[in-house]
Protein backbone atom coordinates (compact mmCIF):
# COMPACT_ATOMS: atom_id res chain seq x y z
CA UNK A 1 -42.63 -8.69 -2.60
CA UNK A 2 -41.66 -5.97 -0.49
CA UNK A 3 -40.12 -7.99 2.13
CA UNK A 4 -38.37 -9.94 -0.10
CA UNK A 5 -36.88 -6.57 -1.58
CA UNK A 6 -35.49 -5.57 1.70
CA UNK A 7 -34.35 -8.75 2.72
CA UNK A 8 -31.96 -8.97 -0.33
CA UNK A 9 -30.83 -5.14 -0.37
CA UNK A 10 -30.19 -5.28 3.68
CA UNK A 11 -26.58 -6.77 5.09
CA UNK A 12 -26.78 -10.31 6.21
CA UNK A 13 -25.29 -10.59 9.58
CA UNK A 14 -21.70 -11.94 9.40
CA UNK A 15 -20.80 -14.49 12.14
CA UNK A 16 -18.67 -13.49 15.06
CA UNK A 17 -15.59 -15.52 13.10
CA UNK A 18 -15.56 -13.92 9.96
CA UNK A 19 -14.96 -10.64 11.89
CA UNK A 20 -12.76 -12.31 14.39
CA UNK A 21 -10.59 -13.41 10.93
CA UNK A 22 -10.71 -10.30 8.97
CA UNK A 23 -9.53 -8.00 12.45
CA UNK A 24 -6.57 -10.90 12.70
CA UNK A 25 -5.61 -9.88 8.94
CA UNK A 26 -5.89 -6.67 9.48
CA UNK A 27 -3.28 -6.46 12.16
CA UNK A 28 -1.24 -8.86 10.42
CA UNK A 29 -1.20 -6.82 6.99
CA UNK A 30 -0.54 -3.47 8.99
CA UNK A 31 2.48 -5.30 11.25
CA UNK A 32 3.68 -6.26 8.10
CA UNK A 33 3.55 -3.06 6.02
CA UNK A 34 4.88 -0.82 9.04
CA UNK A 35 8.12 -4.05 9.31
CA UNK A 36 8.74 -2.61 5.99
CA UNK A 37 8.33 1.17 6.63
CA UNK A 38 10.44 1.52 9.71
CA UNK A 39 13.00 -1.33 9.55
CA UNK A 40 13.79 -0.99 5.85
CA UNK A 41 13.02 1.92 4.04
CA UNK A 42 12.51 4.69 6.65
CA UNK A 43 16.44 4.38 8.01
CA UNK A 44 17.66 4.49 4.52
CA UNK A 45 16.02 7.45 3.44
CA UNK A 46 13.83 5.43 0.69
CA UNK A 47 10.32 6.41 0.89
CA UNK A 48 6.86 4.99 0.53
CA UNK A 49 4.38 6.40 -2.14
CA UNK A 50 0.91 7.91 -1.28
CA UNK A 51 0.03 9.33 1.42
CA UNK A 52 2.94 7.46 3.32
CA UNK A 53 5.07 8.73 1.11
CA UNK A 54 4.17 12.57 2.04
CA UNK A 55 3.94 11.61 5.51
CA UNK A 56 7.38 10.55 5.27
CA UNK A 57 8.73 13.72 3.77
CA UNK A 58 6.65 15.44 6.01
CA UNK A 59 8.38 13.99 9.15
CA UNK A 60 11.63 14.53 7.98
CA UNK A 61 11.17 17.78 7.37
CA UNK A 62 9.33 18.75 11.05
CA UNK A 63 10.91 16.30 13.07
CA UNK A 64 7.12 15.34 14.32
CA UNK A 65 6.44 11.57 14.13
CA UNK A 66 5.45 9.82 10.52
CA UNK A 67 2.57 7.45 12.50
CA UNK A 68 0.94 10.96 13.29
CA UNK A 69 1.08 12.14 9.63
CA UNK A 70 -0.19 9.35 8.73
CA UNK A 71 -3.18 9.25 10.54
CA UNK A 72 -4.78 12.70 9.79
CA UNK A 73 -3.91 13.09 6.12
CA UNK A 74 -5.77 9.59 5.79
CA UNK A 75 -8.85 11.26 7.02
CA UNK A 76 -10.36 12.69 4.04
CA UNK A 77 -9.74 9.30 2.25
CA UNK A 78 -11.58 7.70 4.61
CA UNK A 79 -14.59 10.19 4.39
CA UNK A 80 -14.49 9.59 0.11
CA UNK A 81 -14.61 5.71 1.09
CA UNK A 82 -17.40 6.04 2.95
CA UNK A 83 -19.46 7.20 0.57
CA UNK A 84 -18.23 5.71 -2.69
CA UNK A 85 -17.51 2.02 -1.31
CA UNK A 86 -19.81 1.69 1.77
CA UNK A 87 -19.35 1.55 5.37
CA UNK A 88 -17.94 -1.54 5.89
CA UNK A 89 -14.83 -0.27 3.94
CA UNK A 90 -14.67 2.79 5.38
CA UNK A 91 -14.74 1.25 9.05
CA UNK A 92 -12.02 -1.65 7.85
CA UNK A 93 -9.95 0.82 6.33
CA UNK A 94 -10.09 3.62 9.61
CA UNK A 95 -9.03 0.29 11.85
CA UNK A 96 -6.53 -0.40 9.61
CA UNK A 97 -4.68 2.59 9.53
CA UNK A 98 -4.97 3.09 12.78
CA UNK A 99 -3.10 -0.26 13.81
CA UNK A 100 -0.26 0.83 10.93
CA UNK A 101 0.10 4.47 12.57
CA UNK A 102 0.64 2.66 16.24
CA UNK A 103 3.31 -0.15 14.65
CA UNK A 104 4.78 2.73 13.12
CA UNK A 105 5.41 4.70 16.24
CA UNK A 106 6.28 1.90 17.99
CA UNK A 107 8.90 0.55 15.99
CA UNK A 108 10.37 3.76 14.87
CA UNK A 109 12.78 3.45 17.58
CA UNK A 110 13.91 0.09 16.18
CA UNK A 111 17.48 -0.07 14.45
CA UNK A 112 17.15 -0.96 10.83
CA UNK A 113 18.24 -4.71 9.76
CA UNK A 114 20.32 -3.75 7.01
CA UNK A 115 22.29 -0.26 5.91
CA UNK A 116 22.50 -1.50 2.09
CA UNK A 117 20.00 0.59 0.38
CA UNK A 118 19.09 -2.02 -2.49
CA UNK A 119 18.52 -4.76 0.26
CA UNK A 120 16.26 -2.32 2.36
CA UNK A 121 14.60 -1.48 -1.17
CA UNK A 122 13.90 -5.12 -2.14
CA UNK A 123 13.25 -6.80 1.26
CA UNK A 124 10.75 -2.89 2.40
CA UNK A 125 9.42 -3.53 -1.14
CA UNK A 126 8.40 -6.59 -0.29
CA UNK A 127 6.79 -6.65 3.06
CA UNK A 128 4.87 -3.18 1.80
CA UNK A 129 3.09 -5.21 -1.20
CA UNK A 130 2.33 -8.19 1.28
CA UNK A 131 0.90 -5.81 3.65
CA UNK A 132 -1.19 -3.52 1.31
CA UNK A 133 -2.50 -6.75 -0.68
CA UNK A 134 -3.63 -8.32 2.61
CA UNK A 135 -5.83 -5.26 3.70
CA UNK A 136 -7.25 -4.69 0.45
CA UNK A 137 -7.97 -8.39 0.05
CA UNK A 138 -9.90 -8.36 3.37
CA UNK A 139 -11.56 -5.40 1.87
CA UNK A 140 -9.95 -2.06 3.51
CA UNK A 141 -7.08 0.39 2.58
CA UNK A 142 -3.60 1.66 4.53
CA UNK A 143 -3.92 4.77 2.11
CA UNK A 144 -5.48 6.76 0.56
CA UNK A 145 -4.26 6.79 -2.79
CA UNK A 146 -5.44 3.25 -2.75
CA UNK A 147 -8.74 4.13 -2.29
CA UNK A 148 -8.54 6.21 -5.01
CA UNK A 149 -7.15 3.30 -7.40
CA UNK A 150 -10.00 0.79 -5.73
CA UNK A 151 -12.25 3.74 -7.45
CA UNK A 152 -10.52 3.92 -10.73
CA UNK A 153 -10.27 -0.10 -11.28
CA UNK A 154 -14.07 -0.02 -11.97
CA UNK A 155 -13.68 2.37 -14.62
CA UNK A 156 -9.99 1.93 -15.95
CA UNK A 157 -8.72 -1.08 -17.45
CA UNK A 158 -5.63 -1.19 -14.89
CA UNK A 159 -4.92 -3.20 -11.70
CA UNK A 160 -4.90 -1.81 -8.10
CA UNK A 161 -0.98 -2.22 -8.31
CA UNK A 162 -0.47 -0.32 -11.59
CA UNK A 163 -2.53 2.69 -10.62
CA UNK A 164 -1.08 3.29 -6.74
CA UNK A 165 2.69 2.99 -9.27
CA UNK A 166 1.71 5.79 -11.41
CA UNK A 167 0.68 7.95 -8.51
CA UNK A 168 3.64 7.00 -7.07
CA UNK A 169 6.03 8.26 -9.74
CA UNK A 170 5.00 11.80 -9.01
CA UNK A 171 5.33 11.60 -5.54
CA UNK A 172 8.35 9.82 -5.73
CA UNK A 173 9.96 12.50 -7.63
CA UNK A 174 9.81 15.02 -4.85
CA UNK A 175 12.18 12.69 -2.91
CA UNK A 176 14.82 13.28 -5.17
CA UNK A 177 14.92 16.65 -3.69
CA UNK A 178 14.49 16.02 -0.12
CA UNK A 179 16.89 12.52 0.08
CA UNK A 180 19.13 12.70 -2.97
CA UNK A 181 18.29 11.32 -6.19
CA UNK A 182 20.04 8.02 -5.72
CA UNK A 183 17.82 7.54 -2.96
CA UNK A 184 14.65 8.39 -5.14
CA UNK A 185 15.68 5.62 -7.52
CA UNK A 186 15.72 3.47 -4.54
CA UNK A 187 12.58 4.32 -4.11
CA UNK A 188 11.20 3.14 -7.65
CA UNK A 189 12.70 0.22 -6.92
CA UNK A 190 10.71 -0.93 -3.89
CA UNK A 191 7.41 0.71 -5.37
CA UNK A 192 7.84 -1.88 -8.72
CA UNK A 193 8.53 -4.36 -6.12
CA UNK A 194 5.70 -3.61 -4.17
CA UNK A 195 3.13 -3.55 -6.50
CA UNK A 196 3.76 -6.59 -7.83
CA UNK A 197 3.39 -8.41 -4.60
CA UNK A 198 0.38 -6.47 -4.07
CA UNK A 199 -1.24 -8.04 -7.05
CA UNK A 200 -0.05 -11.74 -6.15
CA UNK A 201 -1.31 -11.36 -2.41
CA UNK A 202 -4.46 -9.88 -3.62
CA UNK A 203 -5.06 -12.32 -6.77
CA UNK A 204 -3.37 -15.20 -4.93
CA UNK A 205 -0.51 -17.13 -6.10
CA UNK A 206 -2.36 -19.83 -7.56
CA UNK A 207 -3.10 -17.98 -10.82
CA UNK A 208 -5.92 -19.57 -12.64
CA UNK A 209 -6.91 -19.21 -16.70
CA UNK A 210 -10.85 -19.81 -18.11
CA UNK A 211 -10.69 -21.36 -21.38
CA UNK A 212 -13.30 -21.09 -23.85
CA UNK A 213 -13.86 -24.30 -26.13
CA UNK A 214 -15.60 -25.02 -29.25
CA UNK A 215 -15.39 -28.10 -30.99
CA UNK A 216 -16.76 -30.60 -33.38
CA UNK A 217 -16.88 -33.36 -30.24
CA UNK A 218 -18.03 -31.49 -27.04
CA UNK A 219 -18.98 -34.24 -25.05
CA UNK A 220 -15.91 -36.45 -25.99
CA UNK A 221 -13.73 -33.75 -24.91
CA UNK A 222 -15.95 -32.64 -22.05
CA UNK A 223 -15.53 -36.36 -20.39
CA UNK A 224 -11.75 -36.61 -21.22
CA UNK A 225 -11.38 -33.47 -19.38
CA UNK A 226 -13.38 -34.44 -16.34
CA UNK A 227 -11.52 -37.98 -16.58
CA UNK A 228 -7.75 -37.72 -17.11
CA UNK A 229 -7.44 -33.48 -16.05
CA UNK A 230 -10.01 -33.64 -13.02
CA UNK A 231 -11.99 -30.35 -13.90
CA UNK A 232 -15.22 -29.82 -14.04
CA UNK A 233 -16.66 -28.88 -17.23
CA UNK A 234 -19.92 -26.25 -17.98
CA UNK A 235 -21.42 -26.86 -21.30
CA UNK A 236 -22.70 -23.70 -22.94
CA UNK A 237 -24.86 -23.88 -25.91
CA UNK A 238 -25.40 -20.89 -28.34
CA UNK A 239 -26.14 -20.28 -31.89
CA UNK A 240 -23.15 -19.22 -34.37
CA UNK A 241 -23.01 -15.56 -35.48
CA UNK A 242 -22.19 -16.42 -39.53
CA UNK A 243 -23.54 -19.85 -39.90
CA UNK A 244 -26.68 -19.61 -37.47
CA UNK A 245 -25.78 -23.22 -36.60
CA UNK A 246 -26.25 -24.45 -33.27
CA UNK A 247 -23.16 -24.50 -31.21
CA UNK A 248 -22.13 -26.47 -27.64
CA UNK A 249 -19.40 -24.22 -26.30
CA UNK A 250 -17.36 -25.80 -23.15
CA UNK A 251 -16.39 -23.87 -20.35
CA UNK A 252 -13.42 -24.72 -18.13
CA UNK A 253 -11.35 -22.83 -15.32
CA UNK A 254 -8.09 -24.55 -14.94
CA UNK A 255 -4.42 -23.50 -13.08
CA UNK A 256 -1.80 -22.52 -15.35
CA UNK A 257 0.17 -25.09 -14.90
CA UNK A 258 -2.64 -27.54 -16.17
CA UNK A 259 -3.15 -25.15 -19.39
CA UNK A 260 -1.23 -27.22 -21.82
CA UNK A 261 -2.56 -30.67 -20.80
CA UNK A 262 -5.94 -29.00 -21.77
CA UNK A 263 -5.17 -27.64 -24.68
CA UNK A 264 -3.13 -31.22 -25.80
CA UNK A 265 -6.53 -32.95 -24.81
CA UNK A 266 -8.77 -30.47 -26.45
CA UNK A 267 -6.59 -30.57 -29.90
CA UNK A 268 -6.30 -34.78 -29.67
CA UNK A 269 -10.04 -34.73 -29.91
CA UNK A 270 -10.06 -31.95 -32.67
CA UNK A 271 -7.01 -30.61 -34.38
CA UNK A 272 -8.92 -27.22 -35.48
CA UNK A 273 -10.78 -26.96 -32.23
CA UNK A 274 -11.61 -22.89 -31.46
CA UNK A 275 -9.97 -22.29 -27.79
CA UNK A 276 -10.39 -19.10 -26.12
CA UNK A 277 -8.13 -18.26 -22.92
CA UNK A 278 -8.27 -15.63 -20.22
CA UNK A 279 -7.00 -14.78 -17.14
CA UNK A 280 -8.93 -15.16 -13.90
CA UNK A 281 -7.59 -12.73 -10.80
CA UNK A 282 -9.93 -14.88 -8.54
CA UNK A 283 -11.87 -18.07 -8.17
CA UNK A 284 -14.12 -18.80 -5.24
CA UNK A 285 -17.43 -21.42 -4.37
CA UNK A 286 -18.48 -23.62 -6.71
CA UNK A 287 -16.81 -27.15 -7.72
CA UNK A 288 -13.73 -25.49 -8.70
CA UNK A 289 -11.80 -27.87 -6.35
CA UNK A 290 -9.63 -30.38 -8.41
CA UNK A 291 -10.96 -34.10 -8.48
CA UNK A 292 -8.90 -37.13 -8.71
CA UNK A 293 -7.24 -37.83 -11.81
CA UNK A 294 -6.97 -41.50 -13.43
């Protein structure tokens, strides 16, 4: 028993490809976020939120370089992801920001694509959300504000996205004294861009819906759905709350595009059919794969 216990609480060994793909994303998601630093928002005085934000305001303001900044003030982060999220984090999120601070040196010397500051603020918006939704999907951070809204998600009914905007809005407000408050508007503008793509890259574009169904014909419905919609189906069986009849309750993850063929399916079968549907950020394993339809 014992054994057993510290086999399942110790880390099973990852092979040497699953780190080999997470240190490729990691890269990838700090190339892209820096792109959008220093070739977008950076030359047109629009700044990034966080800790990147202040390390922006910072370099203005000393002349020393932002990549610097942004290294040491994401120190302490690191040390409060450590011990609330675990090592692995910590270490993923320490890499991370190390690769962003080195693209961000190196391509501060690069001349900005565009001088148009609601182009830099859509296209820097952009490229920051992609960025920051790829590190956090492969489980680290570029800042630390967002290890702070990784922390609040578990208690707060809010996404990652939605808490790094409302620390945002206060930090953003101190660039309408440094850069002019046209600029700081700007700025709002890329951060409502940005964490909207950093929802989609870290829930995925292919947003999914469970659906809840009971009805007077369970298994009818249950095959029709397996044979003309090509999902799986999960019967559930329970025990209603008023009538204390028994009850077969269906269970059905589907793509939102597919949502209304279930629903016609569901409701050809039984017109007063009870169907219950919520949003899924994530589906992985299982037989959620779609099979041939007929």
């Amino acid at each position: 028993m014992a054994a057993q216990a510290k086999a399942t609480r110790s880390h099973k060994r990852q092979p040497l490809s699953y780190h080999i793909k997470r240190f490729f994303f990691m890269v990838l998601g700090s190339l892209i976020f820096a792109t959008g630093l220093e070739i977008f928002l950076v030359p047109n005085s629009i700044i990034d939120g966080g800790i990147t934000g202040i390390s922006i305001l910072l370099g203005h303001l000393s002349g020393l370089p932002i990549g610097l900044f942004l290294f040491v003030l994401n120190l302490p982060f690191l040390l409060i992801g450590y011990k609330q999220i675990g090592r692995t984090f910590a270490v993923t999120t320490l890499v991370s920001v190390s690769l962003m601070s080195v693209f961000v040196s190196l391509l501060g010397p690069v001349a900005a694509l565009t001088v148009d500051p609601l182009l830099a603020a859509v296209f820097g918006g952009v490229l920051m959300g992609i960025g920051v939704g790829t590190i956090i999907r492969y489980g680290g951070s570029l800042d630390g504000t967002e290890i702070v809204a990784i922390l609040l998600t578990r208690k707060l009914p809010f996404s990652v996205g939605e808490i790094v905007m409302f620390f945002n809005i206060f930090i953003l407000g101190s660039a309408g004294f440094v850069f002019g408050w046209d600029h700081a508007m700007y700025s709002l503008i890329a951060y409502y861009i940005a964490f909207k793509m950093i929802d989609i890259t870290v829930e995925g574009l292919d947003e999914s819906k469970s659906v809840t169904i009971i009805a007077e014909t369970p298994e009818e419905i249950s095959e029709a759905i397996q044979y003309r919609l090509g999902r799986g189906v999960t019967h559930i069986y329970g025990k209603g709350g008023y009538s204390g009849e028994d009850k077969e309750l269906l269970y059905v993850i589907v793509t939102r595009l597919e949502l209304a063929k279930l629903k016609s399916i569901v409701l050809e079968f039984d017109s007063h059919a009870f169907i219950a549907i919520e949003h899924v950020s994530d589906v992985t394993g299982g037989r959620f794969r779609k099979k041939a339809i007929h």
